[in-house]
C-alpha atoms as a PDB file:
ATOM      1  CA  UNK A   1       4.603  -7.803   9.640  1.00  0.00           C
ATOM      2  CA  UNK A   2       5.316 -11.272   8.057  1.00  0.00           C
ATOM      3  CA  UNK A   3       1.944 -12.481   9.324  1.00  0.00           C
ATOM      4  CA  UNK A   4       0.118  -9.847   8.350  1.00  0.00           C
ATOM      5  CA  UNK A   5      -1.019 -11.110   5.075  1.00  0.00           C
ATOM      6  CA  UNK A   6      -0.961 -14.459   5.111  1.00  0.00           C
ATOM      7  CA  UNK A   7      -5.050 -15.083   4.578  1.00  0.00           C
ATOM      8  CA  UNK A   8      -4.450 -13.932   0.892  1.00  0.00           C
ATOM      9  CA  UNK A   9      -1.857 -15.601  -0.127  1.00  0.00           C
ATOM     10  CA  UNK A  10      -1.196 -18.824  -0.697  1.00  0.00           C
ATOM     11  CA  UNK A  11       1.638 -21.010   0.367  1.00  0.00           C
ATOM     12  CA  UNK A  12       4.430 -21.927  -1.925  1.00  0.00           C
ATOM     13  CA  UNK A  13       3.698 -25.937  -2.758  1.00  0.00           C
ATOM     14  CA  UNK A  14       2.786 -28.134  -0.952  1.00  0.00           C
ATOM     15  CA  UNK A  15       5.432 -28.628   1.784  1.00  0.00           C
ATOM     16  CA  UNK A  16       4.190 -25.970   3.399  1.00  0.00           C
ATOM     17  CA  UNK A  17       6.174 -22.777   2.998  1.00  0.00           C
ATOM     18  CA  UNK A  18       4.721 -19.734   2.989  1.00  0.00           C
ATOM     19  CA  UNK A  19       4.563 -16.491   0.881  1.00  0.00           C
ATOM     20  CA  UNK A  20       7.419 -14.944   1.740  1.00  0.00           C
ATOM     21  CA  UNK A  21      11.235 -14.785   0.853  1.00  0.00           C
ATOM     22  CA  UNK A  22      12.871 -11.543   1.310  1.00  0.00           C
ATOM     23  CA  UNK A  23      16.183 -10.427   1.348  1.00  0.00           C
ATOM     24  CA  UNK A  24      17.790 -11.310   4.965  1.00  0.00           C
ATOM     25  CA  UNK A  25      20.490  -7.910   5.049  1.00  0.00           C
ATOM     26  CA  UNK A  26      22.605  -6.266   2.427  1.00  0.00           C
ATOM     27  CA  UNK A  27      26.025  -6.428   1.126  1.00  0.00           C
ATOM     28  CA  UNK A  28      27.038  -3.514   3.828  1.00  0.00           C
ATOM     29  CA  UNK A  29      25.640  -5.484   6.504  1.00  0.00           C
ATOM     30  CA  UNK A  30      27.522  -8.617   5.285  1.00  0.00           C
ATOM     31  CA  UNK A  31      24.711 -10.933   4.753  1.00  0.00           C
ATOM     32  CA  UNK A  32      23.936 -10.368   0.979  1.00  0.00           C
ATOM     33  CA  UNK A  33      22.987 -14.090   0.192  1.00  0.00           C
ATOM     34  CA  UNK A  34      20.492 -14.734   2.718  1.00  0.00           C
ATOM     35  CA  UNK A  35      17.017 -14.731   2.796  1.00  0.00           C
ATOM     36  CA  UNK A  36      13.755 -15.401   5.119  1.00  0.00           C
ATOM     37  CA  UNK A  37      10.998 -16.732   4.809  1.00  0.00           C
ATOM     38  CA  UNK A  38       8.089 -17.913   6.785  1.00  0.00           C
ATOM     39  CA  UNK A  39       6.977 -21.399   7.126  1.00  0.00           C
ATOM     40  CA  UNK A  40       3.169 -22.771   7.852  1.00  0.00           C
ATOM     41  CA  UNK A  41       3.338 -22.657  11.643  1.00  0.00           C
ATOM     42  CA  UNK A  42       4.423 -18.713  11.110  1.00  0.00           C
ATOM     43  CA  UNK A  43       7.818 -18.998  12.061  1.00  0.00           C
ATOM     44  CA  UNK A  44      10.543 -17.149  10.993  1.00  0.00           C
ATOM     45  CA  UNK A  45      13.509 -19.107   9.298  1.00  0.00           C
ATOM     46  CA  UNK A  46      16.232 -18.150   7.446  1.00  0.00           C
ATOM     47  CA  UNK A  47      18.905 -19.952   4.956  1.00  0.00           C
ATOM     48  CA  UNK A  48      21.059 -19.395   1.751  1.00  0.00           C
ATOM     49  CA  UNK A  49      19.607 -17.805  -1.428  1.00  0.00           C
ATOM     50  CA  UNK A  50      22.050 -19.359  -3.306  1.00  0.00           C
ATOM     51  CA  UNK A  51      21.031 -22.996  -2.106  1.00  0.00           C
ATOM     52  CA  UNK A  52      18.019 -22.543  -4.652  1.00  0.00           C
ATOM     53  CA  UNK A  53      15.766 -23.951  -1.713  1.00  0.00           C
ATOM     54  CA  UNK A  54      13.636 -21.439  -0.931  1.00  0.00           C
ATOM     55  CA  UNK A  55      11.972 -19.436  -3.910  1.00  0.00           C
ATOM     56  CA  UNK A  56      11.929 -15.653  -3.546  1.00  0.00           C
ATOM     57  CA  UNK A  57       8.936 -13.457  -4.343  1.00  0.00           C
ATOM     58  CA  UNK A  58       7.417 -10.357  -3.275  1.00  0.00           C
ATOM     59  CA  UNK A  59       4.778 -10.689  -0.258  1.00  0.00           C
ATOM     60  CA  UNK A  60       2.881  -8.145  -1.518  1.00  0.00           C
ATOM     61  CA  UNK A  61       3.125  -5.284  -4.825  1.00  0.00           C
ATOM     62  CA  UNK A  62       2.641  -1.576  -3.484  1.00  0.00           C
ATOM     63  CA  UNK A  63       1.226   1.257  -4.694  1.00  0.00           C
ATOM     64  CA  UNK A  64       4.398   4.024  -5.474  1.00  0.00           C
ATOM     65  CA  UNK A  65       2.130   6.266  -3.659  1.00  0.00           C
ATOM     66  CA  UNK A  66       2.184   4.169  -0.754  1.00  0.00           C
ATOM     67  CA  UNK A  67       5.577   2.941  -0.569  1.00  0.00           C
ATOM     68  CA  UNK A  68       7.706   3.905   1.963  1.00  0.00           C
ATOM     69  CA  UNK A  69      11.366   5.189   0.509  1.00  0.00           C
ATOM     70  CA  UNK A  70      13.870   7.412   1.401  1.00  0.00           C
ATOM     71  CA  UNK A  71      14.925  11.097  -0.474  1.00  0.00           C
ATOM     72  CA  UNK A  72      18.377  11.539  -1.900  1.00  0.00           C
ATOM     73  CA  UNK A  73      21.466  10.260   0.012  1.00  0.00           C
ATOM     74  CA  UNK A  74      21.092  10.886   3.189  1.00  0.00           C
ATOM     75  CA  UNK A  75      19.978   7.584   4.524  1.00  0.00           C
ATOM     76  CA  UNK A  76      19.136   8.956   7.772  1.00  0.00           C
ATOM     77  CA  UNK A  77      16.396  11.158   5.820  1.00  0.00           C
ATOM     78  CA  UNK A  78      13.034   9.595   7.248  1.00  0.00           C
ATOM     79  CA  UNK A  79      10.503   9.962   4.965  1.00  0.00           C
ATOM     80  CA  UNK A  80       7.086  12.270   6.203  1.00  0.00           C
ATOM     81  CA  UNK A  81       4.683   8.588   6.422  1.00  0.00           C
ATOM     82  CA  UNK A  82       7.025   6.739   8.337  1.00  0.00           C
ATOM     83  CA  UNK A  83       7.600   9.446  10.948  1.00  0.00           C
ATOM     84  CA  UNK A  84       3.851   9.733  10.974  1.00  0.00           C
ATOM     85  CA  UNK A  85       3.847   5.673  11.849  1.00  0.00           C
ATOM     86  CA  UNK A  86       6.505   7.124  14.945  1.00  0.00           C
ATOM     87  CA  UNK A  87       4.501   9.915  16.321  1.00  0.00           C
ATOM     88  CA  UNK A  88       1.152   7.599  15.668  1.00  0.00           C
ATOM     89  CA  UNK A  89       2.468   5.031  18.051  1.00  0.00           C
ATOM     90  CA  UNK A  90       4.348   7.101  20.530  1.00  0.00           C
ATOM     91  CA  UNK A  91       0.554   8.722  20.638  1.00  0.00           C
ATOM     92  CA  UNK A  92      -1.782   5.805  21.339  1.00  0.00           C
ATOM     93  CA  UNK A  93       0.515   4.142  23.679  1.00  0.00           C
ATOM     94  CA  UNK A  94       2.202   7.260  25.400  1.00  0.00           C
ATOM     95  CA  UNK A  95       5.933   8.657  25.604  1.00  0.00           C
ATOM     96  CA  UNK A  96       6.198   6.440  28.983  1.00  0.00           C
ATOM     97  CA  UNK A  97       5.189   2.794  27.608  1.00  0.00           C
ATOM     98  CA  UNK A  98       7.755   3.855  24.823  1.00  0.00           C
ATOM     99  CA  UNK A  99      10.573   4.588  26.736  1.00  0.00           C
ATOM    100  CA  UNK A 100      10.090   1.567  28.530  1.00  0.00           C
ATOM    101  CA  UNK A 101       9.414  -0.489  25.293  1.00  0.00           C
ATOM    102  CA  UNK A 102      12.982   0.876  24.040  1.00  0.00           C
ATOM    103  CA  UNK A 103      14.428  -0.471  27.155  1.00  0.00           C
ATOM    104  CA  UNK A 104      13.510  -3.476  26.634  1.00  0.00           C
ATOM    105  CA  UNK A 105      13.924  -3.753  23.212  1.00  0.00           C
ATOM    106  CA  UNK A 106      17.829  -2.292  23.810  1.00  0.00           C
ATOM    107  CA  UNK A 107      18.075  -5.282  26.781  1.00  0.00           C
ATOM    108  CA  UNK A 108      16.688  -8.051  24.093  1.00  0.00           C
ATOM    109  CA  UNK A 109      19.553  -6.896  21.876  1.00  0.00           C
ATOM    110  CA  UNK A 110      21.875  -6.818  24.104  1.00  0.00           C
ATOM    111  CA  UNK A 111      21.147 -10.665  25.211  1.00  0.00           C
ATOM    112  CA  UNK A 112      21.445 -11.359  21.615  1.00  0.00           C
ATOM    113  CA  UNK A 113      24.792 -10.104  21.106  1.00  0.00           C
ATOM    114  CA  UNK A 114      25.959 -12.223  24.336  1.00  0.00           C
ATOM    115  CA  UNK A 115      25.344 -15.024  22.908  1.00  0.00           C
ATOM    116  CA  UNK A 116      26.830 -14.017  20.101  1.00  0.00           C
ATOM    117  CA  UNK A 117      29.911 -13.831  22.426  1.00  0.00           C
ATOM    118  CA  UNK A 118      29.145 -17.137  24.053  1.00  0.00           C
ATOM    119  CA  UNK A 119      29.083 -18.719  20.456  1.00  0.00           C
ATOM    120  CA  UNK A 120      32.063 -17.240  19.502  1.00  0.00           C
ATOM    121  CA  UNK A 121      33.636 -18.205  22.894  1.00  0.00           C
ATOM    122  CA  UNK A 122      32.302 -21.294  23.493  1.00  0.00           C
ATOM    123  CA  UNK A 123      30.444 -22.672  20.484  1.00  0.00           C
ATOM    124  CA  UNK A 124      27.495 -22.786  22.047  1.00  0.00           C
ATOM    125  CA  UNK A 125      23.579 -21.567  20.323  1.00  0.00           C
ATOM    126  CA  UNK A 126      23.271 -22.558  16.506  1.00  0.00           C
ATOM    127  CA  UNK A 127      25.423 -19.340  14.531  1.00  0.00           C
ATOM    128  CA  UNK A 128      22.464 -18.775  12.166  1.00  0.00           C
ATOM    129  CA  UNK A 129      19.782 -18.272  15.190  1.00  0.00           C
ATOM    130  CA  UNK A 130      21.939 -16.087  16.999  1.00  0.00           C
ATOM    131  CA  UNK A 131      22.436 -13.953  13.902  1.00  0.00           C
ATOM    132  CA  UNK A 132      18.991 -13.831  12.802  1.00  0.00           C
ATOM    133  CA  UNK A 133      17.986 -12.578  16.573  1.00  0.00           C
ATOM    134  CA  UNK A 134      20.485  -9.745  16.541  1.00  0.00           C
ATOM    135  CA  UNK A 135      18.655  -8.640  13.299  1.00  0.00           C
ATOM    136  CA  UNK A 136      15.861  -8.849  14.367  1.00  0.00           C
ATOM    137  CA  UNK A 137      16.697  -6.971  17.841  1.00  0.00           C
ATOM    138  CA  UNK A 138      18.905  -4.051  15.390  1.00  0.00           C
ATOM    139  CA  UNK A 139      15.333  -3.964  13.813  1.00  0.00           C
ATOM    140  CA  UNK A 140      13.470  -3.097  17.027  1.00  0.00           C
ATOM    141  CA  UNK A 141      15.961  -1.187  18.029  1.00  0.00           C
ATOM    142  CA  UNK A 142      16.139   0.876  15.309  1.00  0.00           C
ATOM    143  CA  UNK A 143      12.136   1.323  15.264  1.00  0.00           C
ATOM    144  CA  UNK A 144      12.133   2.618  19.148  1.00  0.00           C
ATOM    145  CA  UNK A 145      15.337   4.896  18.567  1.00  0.00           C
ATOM    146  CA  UNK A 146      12.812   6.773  16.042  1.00  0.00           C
ATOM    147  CA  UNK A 147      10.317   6.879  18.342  1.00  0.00           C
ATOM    148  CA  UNK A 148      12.734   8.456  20.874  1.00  0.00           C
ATOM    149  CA  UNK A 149      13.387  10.998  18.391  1.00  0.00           C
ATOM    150  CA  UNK A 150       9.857  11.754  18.415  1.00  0.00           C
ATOM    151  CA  UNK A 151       9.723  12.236  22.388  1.00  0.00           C
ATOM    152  CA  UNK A 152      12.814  13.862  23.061  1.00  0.00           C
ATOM    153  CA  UNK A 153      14.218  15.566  19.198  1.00  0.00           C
ATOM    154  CA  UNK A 154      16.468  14.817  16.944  1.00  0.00           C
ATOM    155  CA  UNK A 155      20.407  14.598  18.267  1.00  0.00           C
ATOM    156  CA  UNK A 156      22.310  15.633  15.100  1.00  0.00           C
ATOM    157  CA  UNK A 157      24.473  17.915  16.747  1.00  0.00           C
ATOM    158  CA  UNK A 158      25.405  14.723  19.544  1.00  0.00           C
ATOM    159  CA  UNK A 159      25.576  12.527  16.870  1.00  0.00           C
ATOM    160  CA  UNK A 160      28.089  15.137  15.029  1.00  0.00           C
ATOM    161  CA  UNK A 161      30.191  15.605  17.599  1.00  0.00           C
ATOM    162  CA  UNK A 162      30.159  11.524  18.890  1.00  0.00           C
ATOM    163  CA  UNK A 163      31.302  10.673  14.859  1.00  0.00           C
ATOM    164  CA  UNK A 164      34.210  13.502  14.606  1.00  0.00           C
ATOM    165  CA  UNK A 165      35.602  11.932  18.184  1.00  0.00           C
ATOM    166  CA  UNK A 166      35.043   8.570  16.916  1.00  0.00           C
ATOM    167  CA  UNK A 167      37.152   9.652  13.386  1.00  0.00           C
ATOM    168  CA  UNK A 168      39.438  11.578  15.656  1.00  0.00           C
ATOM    169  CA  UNK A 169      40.695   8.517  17.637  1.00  0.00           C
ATOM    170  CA  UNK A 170      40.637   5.905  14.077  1.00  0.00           C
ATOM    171  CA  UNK A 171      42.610   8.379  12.086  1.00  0.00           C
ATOM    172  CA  UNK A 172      45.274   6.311  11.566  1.00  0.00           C
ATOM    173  CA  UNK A 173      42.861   3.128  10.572  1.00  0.00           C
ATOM    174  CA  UNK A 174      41.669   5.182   8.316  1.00  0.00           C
END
């Protein structure tokens, strides 16, 4: 949580940005020179790292035996804590309140990506808002597809068989 930690530590000079700067995406997702951070009010921003505006620093240093990562190559590996975190929550608020959560969560995305559309269409929303809200929705998205592994199993062989029909029909892209 950006907020989470924000009683011990202090903000970054004094016009009033907070402690923390991260990384906004990665090269593979295309956004390799962005970065957010979190201004006084809380609020989530985000701009160019290469501006110089905004410094970047670590919110917080963690223990290795603590940290979250993932094993080998296989970045679909989840590691045993954070599947604990998916089973933890799918516990104390019920398989039900998840599923419906995901719904939602999948709805908030997709109202993102329209008006992603609608900018690209029409011009209208402010580019960098509309991006940083489809991250953010990927995000929860991502987090409640987990969870749905936890309630209904993992899908590996659907997910097999939806990638080889998916390679089968951009072959020749390829």
């Amino acid at each position: 949580e950006y907020r989470q930690h924000r009683d011990i530590l202090p903000p970054l000079g004094d016009e009033g940005w907070w402690w923390l700067a991260t990384p906004y995406s990665t090269e593979r997702a295309g956004y390799p020179s962005l970065v957010r951070f979190v201004i006084s009010d809380g609020s989530l921003r985000i701009s160019n790292a290469y501006n110089g505006d905004y410094g970047v620093r670590p919110a917080l240093y963690l223990k290795s035996d603590i940290s979250v990562s993932l094993d080998g190559d296989d970045e679909s590996t989840i590691e045993v804590s954070e599947e604990e975190l998916y089973k933890a929550a799918v516990q104390k608020f019920g398989e039900r309140a998840q599923i419906l959560v995901a719904i939602e969560e999948m709805s908030e995305l997709t109202k993102a990506l329209l008006k992603y559309i609608r900018h690209e269409d029409f011009n209208q929303g402010d580019y960098d808002d509309i991006v940083e809200s489809i991250a953010e929705e990927r995000a929860d998205v991502s987090i409640m597809l987990n969870q749905l592994t936890v309630i209904f199993g993992k899908n590996e062989d659907a997910e097999t068989e939806k990638l080889e029909h998916l390679a089968d029909i951009v072959k020749d892209a390829l």
